[in-house]
N, C-alpha and C. Protein backbone atom coordinates (compact mmCIF):
# COMPACT_ATOMS: atom_id res chain seq x y z
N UNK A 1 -9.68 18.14 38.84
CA UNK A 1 -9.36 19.56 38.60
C UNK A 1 -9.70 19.89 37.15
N UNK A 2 -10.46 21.23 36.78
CA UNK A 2 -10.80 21.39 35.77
C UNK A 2 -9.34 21.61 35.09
N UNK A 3 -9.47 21.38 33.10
CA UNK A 3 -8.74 21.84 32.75
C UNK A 3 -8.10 22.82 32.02
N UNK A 4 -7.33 23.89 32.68
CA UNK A 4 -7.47 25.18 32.13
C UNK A 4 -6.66 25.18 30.56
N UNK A 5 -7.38 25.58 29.93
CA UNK A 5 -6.59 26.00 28.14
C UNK A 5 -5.97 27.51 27.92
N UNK A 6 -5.17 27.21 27.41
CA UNK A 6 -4.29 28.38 26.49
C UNK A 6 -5.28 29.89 25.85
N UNK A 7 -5.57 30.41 26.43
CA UNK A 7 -5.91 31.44 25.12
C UNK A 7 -5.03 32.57 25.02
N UNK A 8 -5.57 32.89 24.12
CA UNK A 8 -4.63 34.50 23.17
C UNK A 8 -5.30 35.45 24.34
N UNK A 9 -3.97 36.56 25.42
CA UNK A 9 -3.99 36.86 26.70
C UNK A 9 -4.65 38.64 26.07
N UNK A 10 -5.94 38.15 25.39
CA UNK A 10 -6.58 39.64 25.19
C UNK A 10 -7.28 40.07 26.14
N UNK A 11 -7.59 39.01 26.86
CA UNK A 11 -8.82 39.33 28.48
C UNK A 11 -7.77 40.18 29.72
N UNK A 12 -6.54 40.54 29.50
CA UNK A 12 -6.14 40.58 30.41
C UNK A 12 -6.33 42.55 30.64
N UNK A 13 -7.35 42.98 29.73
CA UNK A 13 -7.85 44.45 29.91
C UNK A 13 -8.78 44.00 30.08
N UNK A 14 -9.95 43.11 30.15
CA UNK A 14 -11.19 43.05 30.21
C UNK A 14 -11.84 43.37 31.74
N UNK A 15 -12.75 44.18 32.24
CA UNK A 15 -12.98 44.62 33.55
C UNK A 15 -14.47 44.20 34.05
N UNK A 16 -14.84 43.37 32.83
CA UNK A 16 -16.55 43.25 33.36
C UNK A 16 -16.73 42.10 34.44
N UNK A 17 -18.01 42.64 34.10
CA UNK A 17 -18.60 41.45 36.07
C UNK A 17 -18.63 40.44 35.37
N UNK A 18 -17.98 39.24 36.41
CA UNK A 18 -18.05 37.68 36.25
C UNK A 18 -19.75 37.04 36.51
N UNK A 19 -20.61 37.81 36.36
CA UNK A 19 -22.17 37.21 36.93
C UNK A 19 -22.20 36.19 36.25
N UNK A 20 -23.38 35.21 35.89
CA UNK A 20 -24.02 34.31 35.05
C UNK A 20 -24.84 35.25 33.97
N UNK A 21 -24.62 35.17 32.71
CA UNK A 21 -25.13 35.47 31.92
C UNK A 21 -25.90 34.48 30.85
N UNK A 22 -25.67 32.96 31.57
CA UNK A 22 -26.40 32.19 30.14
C UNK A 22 -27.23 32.04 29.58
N UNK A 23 -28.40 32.34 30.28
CA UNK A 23 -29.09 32.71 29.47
C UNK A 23 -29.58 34.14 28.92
N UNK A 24 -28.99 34.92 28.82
CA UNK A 24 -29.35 36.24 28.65
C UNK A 24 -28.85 36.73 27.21
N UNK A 25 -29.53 36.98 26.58
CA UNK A 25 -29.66 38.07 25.43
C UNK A 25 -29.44 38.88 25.17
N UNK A 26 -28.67 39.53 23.63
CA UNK A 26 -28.34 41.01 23.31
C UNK A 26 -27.46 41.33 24.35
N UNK A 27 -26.35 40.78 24.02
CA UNK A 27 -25.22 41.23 25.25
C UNK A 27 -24.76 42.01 24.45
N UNK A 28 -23.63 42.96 25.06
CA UNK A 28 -22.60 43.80 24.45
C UNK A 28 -21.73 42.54 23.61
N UNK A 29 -21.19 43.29 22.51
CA UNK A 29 -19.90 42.09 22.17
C UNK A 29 -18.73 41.98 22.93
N UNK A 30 -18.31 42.87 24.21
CA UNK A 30 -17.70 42.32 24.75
C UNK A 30 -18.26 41.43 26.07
N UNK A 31 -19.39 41.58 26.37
CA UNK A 31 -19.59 40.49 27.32
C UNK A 31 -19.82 39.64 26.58
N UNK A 32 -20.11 39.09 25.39
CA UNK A 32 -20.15 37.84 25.05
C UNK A 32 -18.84 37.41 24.86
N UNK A 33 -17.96 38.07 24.23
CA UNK A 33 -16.34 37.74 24.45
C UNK A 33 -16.22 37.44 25.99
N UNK A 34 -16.25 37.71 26.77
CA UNK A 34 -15.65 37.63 28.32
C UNK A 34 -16.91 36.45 28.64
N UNK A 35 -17.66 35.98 28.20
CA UNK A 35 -18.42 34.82 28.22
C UNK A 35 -18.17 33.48 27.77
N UNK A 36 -17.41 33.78 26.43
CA UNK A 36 -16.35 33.02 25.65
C UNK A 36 -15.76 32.43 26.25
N UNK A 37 -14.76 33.11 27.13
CA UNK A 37 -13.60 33.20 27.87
C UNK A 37 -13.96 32.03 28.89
N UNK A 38 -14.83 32.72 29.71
CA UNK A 38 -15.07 31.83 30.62
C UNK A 38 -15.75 30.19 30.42
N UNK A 39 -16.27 30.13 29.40
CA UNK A 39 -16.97 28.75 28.37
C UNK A 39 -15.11 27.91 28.74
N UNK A 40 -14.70 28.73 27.98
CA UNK A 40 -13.31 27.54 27.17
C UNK A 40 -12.61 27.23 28.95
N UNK A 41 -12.56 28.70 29.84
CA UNK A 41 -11.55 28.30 31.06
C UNK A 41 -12.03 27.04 31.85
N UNK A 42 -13.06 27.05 31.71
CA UNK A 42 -14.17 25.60 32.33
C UNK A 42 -14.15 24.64 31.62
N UNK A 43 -13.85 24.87 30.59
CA UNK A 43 -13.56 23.36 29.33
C UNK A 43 -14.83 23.00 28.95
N UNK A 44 -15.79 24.31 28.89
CA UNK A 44 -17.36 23.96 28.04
C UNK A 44 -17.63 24.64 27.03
N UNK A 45 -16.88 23.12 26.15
CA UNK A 45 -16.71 23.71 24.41
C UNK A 45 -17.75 24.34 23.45
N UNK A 46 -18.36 23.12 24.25
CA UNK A 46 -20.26 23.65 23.30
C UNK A 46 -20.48 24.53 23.78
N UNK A 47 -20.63 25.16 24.76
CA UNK A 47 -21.30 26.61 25.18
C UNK A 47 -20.12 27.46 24.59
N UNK A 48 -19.33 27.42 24.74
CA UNK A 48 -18.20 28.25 23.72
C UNK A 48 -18.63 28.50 22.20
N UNK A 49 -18.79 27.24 21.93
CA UNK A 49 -19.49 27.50 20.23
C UNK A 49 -20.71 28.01 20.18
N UNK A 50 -21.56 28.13 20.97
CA UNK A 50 -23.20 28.52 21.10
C UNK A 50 -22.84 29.88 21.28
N UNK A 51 -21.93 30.34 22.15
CA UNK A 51 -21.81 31.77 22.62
C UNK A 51 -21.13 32.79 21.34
N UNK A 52 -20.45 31.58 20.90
CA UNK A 52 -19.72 32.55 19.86
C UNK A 52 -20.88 32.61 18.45
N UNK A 53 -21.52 31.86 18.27
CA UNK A 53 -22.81 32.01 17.07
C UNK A 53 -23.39 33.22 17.46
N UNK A 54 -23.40 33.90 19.07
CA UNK A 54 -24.12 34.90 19.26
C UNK A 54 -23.60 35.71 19.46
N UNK A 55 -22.38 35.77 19.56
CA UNK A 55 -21.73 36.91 19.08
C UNK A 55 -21.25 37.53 17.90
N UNK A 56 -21.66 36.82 16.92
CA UNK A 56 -21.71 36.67 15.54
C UNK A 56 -22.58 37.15 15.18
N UNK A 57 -23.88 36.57 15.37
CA UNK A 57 -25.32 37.21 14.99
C UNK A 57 -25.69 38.57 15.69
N UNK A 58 -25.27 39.21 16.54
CA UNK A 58 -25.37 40.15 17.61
C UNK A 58 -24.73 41.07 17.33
N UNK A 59 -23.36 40.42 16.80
CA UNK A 59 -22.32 41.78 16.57
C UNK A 59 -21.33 41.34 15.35
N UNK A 60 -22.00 41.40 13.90
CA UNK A 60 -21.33 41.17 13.25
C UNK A 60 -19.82 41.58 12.64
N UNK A 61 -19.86 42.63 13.29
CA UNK A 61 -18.50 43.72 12.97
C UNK A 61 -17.73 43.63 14.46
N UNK A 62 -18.13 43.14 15.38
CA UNK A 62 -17.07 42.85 16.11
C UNK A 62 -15.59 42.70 15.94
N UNK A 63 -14.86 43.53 17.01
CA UNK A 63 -13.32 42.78 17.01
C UNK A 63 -13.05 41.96 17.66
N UNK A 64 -14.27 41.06 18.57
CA UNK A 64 -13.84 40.15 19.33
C UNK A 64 -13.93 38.78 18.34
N UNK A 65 -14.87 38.75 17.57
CA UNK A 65 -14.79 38.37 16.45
C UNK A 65 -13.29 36.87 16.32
N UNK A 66 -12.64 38.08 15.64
CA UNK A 66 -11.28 37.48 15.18
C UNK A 66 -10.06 36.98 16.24
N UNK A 67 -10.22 37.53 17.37
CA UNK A 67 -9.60 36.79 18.37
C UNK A 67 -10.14 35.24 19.17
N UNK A 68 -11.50 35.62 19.04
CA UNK A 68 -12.26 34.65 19.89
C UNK A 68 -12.44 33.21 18.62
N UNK A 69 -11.83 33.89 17.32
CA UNK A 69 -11.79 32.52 16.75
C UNK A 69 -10.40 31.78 16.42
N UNK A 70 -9.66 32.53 16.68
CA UNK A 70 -8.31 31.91 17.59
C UNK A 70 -8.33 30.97 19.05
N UNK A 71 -9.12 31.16 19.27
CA UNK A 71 -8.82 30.93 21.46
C UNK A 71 -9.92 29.65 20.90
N UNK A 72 -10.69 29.35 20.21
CA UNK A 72 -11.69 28.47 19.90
C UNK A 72 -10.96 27.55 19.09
N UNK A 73 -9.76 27.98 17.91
CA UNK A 73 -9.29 26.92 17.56
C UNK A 73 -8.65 26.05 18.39
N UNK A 74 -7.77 27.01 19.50
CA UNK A 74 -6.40 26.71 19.93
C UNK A 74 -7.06 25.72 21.04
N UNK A 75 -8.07 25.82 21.25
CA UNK A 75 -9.56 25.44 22.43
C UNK A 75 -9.65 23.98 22.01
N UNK A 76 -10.07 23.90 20.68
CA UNK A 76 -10.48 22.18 20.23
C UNK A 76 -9.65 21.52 19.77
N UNK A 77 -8.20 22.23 19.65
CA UNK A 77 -7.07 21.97 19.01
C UNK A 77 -6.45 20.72 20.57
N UNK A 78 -6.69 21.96 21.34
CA UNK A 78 -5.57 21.17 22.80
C UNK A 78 -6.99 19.90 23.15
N UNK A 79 -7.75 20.16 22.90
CA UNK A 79 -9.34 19.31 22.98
C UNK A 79 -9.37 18.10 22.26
N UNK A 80 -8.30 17.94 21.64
CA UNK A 80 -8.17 16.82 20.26
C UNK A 80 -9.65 16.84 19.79
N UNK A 81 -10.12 17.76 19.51
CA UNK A 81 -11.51 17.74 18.72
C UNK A 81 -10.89 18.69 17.21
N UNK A 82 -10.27 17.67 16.81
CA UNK A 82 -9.70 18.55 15.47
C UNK A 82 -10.49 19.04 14.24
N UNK A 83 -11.40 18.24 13.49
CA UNK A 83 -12.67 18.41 12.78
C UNK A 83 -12.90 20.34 13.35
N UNK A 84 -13.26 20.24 14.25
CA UNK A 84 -14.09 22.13 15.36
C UNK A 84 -12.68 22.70 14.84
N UNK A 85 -11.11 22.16 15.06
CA UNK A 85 -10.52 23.08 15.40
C UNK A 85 -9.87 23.49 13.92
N UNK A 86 -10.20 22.55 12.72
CA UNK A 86 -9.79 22.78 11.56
C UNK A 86 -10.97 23.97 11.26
N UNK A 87 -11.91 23.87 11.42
CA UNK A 87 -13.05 24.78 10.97
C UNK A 87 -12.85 26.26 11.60
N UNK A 88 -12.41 26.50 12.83
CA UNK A 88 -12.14 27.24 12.84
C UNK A 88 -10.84 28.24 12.52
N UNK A 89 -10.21 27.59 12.15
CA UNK A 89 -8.79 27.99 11.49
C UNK A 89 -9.20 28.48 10.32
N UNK A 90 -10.03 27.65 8.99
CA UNK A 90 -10.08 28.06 8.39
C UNK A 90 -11.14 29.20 8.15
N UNK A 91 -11.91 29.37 9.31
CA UNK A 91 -12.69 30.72 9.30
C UNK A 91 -11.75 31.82 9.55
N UNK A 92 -10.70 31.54 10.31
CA UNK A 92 -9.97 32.77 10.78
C UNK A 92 -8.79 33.02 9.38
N UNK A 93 -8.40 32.15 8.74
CA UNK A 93 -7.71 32.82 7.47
C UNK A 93 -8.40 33.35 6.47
N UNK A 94 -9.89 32.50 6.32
CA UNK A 94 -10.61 33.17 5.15
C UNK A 94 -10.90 34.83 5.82
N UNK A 95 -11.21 35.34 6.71
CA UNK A 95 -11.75 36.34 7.14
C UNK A 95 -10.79 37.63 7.80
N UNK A 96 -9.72 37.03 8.03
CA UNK A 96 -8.87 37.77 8.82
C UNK A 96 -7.48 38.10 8.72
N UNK A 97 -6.59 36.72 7.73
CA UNK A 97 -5.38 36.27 8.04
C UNK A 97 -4.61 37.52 6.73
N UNK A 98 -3.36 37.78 7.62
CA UNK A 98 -2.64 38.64 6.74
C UNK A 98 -1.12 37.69 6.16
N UNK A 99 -1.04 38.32 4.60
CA UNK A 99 -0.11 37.29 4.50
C UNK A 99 1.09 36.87 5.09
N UNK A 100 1.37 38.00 5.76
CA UNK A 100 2.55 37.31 7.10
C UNK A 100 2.03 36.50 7.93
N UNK A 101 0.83 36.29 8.32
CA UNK A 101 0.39 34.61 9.24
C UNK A 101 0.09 33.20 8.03
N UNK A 102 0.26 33.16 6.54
CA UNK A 102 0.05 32.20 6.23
C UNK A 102 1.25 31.21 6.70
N UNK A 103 2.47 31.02 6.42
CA UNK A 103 3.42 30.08 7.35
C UNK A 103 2.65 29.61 8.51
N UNK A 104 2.52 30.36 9.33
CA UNK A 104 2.14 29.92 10.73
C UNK A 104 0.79 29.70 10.36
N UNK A 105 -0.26 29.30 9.69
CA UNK A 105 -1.59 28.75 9.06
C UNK A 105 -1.56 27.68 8.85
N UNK A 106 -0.36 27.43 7.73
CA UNK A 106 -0.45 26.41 6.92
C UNK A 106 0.42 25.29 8.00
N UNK A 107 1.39 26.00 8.53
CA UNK A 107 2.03 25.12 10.01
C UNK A 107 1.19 24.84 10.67
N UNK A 108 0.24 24.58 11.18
CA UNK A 108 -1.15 24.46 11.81
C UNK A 108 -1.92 23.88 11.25
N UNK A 109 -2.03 23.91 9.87
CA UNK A 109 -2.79 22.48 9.04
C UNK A 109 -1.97 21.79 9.51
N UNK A 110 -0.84 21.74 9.36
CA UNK A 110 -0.16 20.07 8.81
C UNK A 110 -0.10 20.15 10.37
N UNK A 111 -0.15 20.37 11.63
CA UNK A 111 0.00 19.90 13.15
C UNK A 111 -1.36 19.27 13.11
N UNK A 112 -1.89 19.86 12.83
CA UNK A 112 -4.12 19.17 12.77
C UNK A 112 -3.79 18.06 12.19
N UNK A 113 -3.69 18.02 10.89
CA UNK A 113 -3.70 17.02 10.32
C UNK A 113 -2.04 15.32 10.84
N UNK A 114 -1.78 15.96 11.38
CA UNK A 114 -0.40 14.93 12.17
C UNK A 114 -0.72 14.43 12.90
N UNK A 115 -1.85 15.34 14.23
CA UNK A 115 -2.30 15.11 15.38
C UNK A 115 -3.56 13.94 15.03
N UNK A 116 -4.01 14.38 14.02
CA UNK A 116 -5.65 13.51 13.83
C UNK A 116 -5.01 12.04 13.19
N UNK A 117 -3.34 11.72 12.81
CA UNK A 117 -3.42 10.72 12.00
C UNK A 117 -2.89 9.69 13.25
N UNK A 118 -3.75 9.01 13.25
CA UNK A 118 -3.44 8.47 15.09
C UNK A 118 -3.78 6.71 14.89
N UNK A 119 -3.92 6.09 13.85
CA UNK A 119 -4.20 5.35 13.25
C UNK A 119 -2.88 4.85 12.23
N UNK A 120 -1.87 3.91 13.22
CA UNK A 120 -0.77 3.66 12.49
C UNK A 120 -1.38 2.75 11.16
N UNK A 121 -0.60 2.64 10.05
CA UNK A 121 -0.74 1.56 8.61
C UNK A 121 -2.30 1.67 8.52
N UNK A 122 -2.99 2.26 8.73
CA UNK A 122 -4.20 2.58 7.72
C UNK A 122 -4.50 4.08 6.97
N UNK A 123 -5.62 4.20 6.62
CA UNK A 123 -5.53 5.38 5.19
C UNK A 123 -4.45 6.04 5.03
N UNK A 124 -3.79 5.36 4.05
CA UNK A 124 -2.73 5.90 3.25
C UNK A 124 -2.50 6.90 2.66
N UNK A 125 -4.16 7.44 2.31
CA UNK A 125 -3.95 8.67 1.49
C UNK A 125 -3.90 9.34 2.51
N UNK A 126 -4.79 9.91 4.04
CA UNK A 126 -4.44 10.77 4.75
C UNK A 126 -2.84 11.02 5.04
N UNK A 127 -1.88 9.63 4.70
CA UNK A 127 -0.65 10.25 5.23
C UNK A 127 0.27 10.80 4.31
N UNK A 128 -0.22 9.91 2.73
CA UNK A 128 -0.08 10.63 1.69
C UNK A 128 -0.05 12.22 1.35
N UNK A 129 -1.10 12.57 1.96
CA UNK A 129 -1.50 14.09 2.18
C UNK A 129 -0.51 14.82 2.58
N UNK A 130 -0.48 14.19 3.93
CA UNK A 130 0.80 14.84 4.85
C UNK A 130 1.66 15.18 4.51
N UNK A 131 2.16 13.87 3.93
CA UNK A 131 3.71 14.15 3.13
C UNK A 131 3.90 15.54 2.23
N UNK A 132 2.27 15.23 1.37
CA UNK A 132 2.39 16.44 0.43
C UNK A 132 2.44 18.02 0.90
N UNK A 133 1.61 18.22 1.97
CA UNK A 133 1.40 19.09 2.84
C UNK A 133 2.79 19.68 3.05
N UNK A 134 3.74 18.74 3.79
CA UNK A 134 4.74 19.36 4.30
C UNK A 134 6.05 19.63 3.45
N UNK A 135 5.86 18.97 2.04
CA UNK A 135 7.11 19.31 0.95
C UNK A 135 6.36 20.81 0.41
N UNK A 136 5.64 20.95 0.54
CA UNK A 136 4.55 21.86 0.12
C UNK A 136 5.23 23.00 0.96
N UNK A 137 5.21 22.71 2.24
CA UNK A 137 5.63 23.89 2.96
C UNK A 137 7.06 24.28 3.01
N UNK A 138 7.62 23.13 3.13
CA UNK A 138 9.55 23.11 2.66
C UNK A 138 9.69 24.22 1.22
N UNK A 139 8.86 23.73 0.73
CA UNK A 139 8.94 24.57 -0.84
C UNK A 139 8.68 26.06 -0.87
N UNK A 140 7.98 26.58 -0.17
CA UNK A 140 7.66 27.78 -0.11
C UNK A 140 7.92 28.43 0.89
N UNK A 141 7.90 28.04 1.95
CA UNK A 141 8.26 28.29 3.65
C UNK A 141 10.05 27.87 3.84
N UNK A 142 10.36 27.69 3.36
CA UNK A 142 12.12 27.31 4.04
C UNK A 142 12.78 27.86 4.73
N UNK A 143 12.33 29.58 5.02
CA UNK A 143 13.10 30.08 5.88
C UNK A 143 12.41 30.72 7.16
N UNK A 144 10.63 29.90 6.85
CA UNK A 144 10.27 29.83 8.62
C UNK A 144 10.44 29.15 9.66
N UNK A 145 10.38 30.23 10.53
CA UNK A 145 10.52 29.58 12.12
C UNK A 145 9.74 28.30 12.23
N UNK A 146 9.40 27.95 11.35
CA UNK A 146 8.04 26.44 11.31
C UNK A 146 8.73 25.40 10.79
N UNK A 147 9.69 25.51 10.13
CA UNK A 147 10.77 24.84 9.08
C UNK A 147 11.18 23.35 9.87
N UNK A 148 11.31 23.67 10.72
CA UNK A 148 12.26 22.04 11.62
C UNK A 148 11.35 21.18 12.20
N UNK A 149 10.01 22.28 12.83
CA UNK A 149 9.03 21.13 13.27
C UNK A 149 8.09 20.52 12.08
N UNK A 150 8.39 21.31 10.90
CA UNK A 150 7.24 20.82 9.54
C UNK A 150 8.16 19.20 9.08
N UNK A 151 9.99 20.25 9.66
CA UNK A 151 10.72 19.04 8.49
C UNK A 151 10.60 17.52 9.29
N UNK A 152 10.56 17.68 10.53
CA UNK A 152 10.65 16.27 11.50
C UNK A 152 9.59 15.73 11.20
N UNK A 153 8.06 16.47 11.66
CA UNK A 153 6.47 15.99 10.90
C UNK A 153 7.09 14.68 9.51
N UNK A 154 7.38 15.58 8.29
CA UNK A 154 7.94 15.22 7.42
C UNK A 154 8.39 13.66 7.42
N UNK A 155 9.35 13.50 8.29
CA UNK A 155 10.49 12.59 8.53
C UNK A 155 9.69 11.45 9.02
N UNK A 156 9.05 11.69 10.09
CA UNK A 156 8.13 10.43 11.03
C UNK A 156 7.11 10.46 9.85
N UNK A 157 6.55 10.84 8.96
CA UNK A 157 5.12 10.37 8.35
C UNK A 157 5.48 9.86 6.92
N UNK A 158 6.94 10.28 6.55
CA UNK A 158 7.56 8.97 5.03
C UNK A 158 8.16 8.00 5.85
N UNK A 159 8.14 7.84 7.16
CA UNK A 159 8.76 6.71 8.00
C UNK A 159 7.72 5.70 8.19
N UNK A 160 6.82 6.43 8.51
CA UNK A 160 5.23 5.59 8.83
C UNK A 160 4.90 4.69 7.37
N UNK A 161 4.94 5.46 6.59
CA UNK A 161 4.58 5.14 5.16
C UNK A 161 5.54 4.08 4.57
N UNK A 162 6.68 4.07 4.90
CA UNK A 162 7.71 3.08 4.88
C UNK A 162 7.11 1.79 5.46
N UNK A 163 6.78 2.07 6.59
CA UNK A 163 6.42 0.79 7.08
C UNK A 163 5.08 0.16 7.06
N UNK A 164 3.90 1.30 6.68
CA UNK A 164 3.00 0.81 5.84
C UNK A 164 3.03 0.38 4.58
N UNK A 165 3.76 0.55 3.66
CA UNK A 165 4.14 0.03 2.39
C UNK A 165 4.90 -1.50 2.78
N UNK A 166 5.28 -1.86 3.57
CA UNK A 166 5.96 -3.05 3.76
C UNK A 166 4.64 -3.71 4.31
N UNK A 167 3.98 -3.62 5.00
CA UNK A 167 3.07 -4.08 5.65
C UNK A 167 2.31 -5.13 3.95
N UNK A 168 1.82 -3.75 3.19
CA UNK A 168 1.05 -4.19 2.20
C UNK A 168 2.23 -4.83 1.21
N UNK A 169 3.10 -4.98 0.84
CA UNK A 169 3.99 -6.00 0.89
C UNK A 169 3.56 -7.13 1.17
N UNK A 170 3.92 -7.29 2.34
CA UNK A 170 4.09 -8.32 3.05
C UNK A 170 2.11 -9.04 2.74
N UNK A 171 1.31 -8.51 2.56
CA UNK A 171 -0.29 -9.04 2.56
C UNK A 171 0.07 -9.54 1.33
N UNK A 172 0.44 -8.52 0.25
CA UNK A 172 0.16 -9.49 -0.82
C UNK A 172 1.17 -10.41 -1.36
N UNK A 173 2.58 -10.79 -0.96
CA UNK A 173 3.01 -11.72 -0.93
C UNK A 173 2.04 -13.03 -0.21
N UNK A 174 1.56 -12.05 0.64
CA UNK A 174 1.19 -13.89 1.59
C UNK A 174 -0.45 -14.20 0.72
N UNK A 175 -0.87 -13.13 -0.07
CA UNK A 175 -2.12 -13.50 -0.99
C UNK A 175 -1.53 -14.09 -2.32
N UNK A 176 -0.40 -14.13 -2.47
CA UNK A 176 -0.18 -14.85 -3.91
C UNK A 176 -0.02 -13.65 -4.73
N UNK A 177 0.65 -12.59 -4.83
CA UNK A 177 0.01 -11.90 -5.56
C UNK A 177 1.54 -10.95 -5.77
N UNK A 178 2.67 -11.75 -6.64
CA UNK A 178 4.41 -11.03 -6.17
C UNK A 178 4.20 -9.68 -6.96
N UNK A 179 3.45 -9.50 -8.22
CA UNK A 179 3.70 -8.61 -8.89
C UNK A 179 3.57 -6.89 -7.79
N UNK A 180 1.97 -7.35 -7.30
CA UNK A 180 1.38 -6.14 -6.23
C UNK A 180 2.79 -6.35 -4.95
N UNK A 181 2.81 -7.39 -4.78
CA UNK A 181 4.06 -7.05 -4.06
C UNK A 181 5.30 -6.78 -4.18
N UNK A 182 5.86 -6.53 -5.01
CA UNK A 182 6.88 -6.03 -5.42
C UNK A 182 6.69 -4.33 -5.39
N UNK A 183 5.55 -3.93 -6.25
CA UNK A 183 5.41 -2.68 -6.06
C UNK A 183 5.21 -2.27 -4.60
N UNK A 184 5.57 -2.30 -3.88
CA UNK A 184 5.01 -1.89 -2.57
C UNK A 184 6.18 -2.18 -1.76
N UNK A 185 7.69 -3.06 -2.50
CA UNK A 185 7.87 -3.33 -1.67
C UNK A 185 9.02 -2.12 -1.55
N UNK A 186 9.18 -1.82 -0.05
CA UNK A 186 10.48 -1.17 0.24
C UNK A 186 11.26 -0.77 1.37
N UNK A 187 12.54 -0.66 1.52
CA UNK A 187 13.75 -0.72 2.00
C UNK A 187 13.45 -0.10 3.38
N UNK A 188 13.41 -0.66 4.67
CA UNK A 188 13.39 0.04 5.69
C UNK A 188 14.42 0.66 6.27
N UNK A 189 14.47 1.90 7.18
CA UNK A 189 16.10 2.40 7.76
C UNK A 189 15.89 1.32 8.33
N UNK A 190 17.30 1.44 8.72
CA UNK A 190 18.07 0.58 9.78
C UNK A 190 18.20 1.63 10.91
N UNK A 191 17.83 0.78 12.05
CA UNK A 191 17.71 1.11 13.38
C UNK A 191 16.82 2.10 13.79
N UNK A 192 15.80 1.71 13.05
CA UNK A 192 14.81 2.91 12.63
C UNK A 192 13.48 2.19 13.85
N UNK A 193 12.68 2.48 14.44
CA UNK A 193 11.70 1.66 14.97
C UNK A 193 9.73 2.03 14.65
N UNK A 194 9.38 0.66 14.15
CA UNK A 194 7.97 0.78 13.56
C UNK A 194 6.93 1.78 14.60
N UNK A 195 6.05 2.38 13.79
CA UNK A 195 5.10 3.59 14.74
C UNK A 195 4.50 2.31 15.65
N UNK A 196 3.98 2.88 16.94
CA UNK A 196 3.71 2.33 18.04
C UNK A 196 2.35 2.20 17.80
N UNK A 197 1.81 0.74 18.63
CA UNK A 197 0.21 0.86 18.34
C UNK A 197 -0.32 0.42 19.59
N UNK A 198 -1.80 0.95 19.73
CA UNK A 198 -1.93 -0.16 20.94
C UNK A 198 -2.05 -1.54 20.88
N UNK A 199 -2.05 -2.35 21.41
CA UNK A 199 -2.25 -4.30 21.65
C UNK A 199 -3.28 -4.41 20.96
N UNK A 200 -4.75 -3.30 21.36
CA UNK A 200 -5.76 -3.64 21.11
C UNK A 200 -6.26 -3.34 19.54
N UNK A 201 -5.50 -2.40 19.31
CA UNK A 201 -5.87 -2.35 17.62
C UNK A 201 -4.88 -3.27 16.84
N UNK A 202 -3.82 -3.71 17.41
CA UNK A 202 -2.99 -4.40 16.42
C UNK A 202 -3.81 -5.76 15.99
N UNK A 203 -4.71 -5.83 17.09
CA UNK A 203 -5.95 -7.13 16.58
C UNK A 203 -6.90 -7.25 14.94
N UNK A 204 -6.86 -5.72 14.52
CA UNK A 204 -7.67 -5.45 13.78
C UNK A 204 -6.17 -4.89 12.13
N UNK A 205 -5.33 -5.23 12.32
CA UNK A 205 -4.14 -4.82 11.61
C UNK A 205 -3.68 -6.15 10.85
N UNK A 206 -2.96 -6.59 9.56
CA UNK A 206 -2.64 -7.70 9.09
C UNK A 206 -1.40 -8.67 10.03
């Protein structure tokens, strides 16, 4: 069964004919929007991105524009194709975003960036980031609706880091090396449990 995605429910005025249009040229900007539509409901991302370049080049002042680069993030987002779905996020704040959607923007980096860190105890700085990301948002954001899922994010990724810092610990004790290990070393919760990995990467882990 194909799988149907989420979009922003702007099609639900749209009245045009469902024909095949793919290969066809100089569409209206709303049949290339309602072309869009149908790309992502089929789960054919690339023709989604091809369609939307031409609705771009075709109709630069479009208002489908700014919706259709919502339904494209939210598209590669549920797609775990995060790289497409960061790019389009940040097309839609540089071009569109009013400062009442930055919270809910910057809540959406740090979910991209949470979702893509899928790789327990390696690059440190990506989780480094995170961390920063989300005190970042505590700091300025505290009284958004984004606040509890930024603060938990938060919680699991200085938890991760906890137990990647013990990890590297634990290497360079067993390399001879107490000074580097000492710095690194530190205090785990109690009753706390290490991020999950598969069997098959823990092969490639110290």
């Amino acid at each position: 069964m194909t799988k149907k995605i989420f979009l922003i429910p702007i099609f639900l005025f749209l009245g045009c004919s469902t024909k095949d249009v793919t290969h066809s040229q100089n569409l209206t900007a709303l049949s290339w929007h309602y072309k869009i539509h149908n790309d992502i409901q089929d789960n054919n991302l690339d023709q989604a991105d091809e369609d939307f370049l031409s609705l771009e080049a075709e109709h630069p002042s479009s208002m489908y524009i700014k919706i259709d680069l919502l339904n494209l993030f939210l598209s590669h987002m549920q797609n775990k194709e995060y790289e497409l779905a960061s790019f389009y996020l940040n097309e839609y704040e540089k071009r569109y975003s009013s400062s009442k959607e930055i919270p809910w923007i910057e809540y959406q980096k740090i979910k991209l960036n949470f979702l893509k860190y899928d790789n327990a105890y390696t690059n440190q700085k990506q989780l480094l980031d995170l961390i920063a990301m989300c005190k970042d948002f505590l700091k300025h954001y505290n009284n958004s609706s984004f606040t509890p899922e930024v603060s938990t994010i938060l919680a699991k990724a200085e938890l991760t880091n906890k137990y990647l810092n013990d990890k590297i610990s634990k290497l360079y004790k067993k390399l001879d090396k107490p000074k580097a290990s000492k710095l690194f070393k530190t205090k785990i919760p109690k009753n706390s449990k290490p991020p999950v990995i598969p069997w098959y990467k823990k092969l490639f882990y110290w």
